[in-house]
N, C-alpha and C. Protein backbone atom coordinates (compact mmCIF):
# COMPACT_ATOMS: atom_id res chain seq x y z
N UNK A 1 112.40 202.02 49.01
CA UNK A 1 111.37 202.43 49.95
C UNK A 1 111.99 203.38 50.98
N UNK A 2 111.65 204.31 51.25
CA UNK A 2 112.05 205.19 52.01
C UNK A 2 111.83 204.91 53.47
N UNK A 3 113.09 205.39 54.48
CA UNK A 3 112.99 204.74 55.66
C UNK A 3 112.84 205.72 56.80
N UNK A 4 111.86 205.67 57.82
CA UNK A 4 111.30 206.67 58.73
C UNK A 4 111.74 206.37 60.19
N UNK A 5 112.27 207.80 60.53
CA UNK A 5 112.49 207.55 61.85
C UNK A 5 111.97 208.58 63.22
N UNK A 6 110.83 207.51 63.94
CA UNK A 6 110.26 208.35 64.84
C UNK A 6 110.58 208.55 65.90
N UNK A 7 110.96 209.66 66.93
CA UNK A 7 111.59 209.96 67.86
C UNK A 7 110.48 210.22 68.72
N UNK A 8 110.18 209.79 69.85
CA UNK A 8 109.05 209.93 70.84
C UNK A 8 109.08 210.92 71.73
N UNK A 9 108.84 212.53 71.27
CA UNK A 9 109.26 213.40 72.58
C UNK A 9 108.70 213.10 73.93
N UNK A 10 108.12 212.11 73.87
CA UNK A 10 107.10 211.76 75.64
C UNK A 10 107.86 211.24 75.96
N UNK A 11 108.49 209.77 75.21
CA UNK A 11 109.10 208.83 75.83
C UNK A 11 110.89 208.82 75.87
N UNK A 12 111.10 209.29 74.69
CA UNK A 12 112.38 209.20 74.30
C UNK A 12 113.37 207.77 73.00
N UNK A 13 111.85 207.32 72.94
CA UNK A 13 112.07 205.97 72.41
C UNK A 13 111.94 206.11 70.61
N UNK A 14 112.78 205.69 70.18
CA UNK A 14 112.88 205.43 68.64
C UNK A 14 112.45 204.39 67.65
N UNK A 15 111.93 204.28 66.96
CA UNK A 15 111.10 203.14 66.20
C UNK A 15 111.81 203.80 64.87
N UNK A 16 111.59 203.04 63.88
CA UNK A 16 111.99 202.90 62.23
C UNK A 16 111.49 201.94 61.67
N UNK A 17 110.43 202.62 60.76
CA UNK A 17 109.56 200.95 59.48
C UNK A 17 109.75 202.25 57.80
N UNK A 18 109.87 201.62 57.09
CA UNK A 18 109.84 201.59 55.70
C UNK A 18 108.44 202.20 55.41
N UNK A 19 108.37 203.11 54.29
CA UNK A 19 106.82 203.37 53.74
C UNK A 19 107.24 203.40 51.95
N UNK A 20 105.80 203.32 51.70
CA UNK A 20 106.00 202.80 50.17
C UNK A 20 106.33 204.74 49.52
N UNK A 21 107.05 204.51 48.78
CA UNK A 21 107.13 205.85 47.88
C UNK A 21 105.98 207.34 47.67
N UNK A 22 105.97 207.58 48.42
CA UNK A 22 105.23 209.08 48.10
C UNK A 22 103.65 208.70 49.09
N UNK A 23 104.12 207.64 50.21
CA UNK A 23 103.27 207.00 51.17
C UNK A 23 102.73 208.28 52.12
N UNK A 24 101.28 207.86 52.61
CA UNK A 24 101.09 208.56 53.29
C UNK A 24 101.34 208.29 54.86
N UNK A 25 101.90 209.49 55.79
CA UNK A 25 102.83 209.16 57.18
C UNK A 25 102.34 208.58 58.16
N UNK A 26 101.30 209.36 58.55
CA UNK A 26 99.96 208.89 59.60
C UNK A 26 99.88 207.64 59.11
N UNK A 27 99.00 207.41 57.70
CA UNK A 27 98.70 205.99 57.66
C UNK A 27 99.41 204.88 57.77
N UNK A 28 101.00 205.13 57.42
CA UNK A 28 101.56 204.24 57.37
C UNK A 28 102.22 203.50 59.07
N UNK A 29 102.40 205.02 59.53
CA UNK A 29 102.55 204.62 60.92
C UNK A 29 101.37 204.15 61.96
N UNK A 30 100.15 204.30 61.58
CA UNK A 30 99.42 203.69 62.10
C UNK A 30 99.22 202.27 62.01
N UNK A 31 99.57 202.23 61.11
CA UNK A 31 98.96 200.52 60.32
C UNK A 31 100.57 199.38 60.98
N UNK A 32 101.69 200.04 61.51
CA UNK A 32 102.30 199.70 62.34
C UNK A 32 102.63 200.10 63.62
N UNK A 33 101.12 200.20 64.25
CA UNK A 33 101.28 200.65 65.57
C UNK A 33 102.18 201.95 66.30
N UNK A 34 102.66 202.57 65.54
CA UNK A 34 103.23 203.99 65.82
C UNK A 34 102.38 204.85 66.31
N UNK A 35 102.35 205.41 67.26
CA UNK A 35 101.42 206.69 67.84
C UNK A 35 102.05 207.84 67.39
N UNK A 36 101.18 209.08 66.11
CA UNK A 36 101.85 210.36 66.37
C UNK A 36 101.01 211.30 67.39
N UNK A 37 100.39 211.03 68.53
CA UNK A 37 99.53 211.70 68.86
C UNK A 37 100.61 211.81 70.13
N UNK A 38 99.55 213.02 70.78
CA UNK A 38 100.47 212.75 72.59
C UNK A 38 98.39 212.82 73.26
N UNK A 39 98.76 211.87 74.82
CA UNK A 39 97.99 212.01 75.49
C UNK A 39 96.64 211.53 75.09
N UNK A 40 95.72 212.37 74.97
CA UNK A 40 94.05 211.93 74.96
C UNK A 40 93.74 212.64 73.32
N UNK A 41 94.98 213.10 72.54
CA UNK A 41 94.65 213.48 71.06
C UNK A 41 94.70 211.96 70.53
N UNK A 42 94.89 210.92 70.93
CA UNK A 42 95.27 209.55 70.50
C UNK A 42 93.86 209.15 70.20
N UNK A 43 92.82 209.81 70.57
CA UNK A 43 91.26 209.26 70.39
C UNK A 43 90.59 210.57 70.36
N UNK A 44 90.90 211.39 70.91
CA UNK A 44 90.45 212.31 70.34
C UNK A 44 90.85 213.52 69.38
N UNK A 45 91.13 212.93 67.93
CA UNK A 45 91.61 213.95 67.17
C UNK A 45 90.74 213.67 65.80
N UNK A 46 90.71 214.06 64.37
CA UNK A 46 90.09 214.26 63.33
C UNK A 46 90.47 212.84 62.44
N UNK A 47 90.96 212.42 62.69
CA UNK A 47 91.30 211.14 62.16
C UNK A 47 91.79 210.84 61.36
N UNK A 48 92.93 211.96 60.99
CA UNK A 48 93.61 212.07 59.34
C UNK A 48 92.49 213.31 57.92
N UNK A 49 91.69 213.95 58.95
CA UNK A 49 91.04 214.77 57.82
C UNK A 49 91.56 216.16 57.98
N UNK A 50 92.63 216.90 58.83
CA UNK A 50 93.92 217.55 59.02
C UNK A 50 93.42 218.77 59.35
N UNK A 51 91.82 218.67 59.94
CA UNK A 51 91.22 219.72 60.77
C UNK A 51 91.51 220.02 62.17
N UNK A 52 91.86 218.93 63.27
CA UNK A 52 92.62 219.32 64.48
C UNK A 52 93.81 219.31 64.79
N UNK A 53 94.76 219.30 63.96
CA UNK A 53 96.35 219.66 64.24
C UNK A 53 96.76 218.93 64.67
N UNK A 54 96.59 217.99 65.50
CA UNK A 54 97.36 217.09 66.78
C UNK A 54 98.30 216.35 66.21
N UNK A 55 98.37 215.79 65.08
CA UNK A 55 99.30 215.12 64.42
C UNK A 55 100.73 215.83 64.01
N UNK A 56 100.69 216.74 64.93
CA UNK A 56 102.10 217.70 64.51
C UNK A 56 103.05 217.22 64.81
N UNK A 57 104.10 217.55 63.66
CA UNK A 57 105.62 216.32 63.80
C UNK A 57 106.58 217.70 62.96
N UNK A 58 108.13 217.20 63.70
CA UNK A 58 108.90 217.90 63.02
C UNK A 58 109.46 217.19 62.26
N UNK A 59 110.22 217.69 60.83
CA UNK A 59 110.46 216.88 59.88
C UNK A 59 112.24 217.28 59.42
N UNK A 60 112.57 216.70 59.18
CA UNK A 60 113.78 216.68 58.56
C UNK A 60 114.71 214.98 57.56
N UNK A 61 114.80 215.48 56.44
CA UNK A 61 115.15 216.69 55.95
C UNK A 61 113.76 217.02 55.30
N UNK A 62 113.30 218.41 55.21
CA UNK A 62 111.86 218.92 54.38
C UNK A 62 112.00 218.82 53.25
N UNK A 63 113.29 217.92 52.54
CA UNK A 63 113.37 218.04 50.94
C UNK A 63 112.85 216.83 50.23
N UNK A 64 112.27 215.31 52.04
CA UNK A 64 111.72 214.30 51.36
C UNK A 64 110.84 214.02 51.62
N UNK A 65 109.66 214.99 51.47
CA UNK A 65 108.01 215.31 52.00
C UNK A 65 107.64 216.40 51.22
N UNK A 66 106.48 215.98 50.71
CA UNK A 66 105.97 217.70 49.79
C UNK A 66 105.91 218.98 50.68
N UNK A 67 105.15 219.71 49.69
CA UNK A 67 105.34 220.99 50.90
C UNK A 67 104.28 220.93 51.57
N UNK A 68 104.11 221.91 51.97
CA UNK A 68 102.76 222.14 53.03
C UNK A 68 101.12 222.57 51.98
N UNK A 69 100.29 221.82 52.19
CA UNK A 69 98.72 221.67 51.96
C UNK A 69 98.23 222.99 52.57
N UNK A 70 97.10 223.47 51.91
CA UNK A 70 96.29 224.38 52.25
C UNK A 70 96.28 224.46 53.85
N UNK A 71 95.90 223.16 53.93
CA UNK A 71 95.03 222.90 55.43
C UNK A 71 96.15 223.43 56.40
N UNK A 72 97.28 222.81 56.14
CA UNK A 72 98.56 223.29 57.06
C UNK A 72 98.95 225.15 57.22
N UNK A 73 98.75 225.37 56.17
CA UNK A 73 99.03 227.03 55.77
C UNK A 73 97.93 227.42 56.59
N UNK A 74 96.84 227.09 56.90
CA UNK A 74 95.99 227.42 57.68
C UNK A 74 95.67 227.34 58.97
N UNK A 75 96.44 226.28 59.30
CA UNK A 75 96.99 226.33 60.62
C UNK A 75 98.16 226.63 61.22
N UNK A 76 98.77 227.58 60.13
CA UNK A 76 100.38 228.19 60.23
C UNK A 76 101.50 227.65 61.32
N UNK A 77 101.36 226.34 60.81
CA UNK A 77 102.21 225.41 60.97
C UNK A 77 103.86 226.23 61.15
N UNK A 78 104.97 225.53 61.61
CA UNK A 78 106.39 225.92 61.32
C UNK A 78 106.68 225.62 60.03
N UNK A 79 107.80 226.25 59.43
CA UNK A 79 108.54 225.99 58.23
C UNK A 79 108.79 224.17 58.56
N UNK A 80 109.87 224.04 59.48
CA UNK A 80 110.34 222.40 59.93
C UNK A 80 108.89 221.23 60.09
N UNK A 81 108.29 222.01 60.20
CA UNK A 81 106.48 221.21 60.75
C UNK A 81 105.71 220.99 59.46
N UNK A 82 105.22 219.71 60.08
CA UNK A 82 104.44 219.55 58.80
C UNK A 82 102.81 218.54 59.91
N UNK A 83 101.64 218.08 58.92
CA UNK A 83 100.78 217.46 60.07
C UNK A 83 101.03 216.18 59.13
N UNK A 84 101.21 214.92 60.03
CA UNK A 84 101.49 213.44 59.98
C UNK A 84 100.33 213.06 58.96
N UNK A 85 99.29 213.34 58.71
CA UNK A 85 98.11 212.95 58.09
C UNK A 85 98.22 213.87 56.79
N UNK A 86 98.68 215.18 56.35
CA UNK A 86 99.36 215.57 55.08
C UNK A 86 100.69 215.46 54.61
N UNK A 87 101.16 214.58 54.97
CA UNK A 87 102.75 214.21 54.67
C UNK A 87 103.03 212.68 53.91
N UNK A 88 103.26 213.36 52.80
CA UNK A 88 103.50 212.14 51.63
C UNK A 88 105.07 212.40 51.71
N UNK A 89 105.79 210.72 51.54
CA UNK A 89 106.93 210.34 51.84
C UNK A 89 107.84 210.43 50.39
N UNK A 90 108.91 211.25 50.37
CA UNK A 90 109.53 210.69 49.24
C UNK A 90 111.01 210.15 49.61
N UNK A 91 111.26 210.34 50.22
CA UNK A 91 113.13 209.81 50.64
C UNK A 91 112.51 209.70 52.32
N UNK A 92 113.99 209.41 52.66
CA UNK A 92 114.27 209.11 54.30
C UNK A 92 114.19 210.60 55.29
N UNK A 93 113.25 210.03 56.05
CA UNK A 93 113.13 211.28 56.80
C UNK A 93 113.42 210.74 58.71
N UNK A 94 113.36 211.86 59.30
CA UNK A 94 113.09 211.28 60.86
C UNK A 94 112.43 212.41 61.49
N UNK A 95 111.80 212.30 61.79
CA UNK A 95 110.61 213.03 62.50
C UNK A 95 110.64 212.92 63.79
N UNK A 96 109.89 213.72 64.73
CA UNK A 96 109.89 214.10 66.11
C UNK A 96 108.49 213.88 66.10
N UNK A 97 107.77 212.97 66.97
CA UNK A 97 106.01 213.34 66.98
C UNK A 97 105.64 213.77 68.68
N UNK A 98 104.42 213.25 68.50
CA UNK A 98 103.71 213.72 70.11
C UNK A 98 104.28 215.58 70.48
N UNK A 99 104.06 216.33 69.42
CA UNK A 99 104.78 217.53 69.82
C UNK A 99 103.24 218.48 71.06
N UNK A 100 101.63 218.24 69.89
CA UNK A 100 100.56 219.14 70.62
C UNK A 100 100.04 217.94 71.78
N UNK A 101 99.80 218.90 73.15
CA UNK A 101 99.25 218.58 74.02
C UNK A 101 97.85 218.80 73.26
C-alpha cells in the first residue's frame, strides 16, 4: 500500500496514512480527516468533480501518480501540481496541500 505524506503549508504540520493502490487522494484523505483545502475552499469548493481547483497539491515524486486529466490541462496546472481529487496513487508520494487561497 502506498504511503502518503501531507505537509500543511498553513500549519506546518505533517500527517502520513496508507491508500489502497491506484487510490483516489482527496478521497482517501478525506475519509481520514486530512484537509487538502486552505481557508473557506474547505466548504466551499466542487467536491471532488475537479471544476474549482482548490484542491491543489504539489507532488513528488510525479512518477507515483498518473499524469495530468483533461480537467487539470485545463486549468494549466504546474508540471509538479496535480488537483487532490484527480490523483490516483501508485507508490509513495508526499505532497504539499492548502496551496489556493
Amino acid at each position: 500500500m502506498p504511503k502518503i505524506t501531507v505537509e500543511d503549508t498553513v500549519t506546518g504540520k505533517t500527517e502520513t496514512f496508507k491508500i489502497g493502490y491506484g487510490g483516489n487522494l482527496r478521497q482517501a484523505a478525506e475519509a481520514r480527516g486530512i484537509n487538502l483545502y486552505k481557508g473557506m475552499n474547505e466548504y466551499l469548493n466542487c467536491h471532488g468533480m475537479g471544476s474549482c481547483g482548490t484542491c491543489l497539491i504539489e507532488i513528488a515524486p510525479l512518477e507515483n501518480v498518473d499524469g495530468h486529466s483533461i480537467i487539470e490541462k485545463l486549468h494549466k496546472i504546474g508540471d509538479n501540481q496535480k488537483l487532490g481529487c484527480r490523483t490516483k496513487v501508485y507508490g509513495d508520494i508526499t505532497i504539499k496541500a492548502k496551496l489556493v487561497d
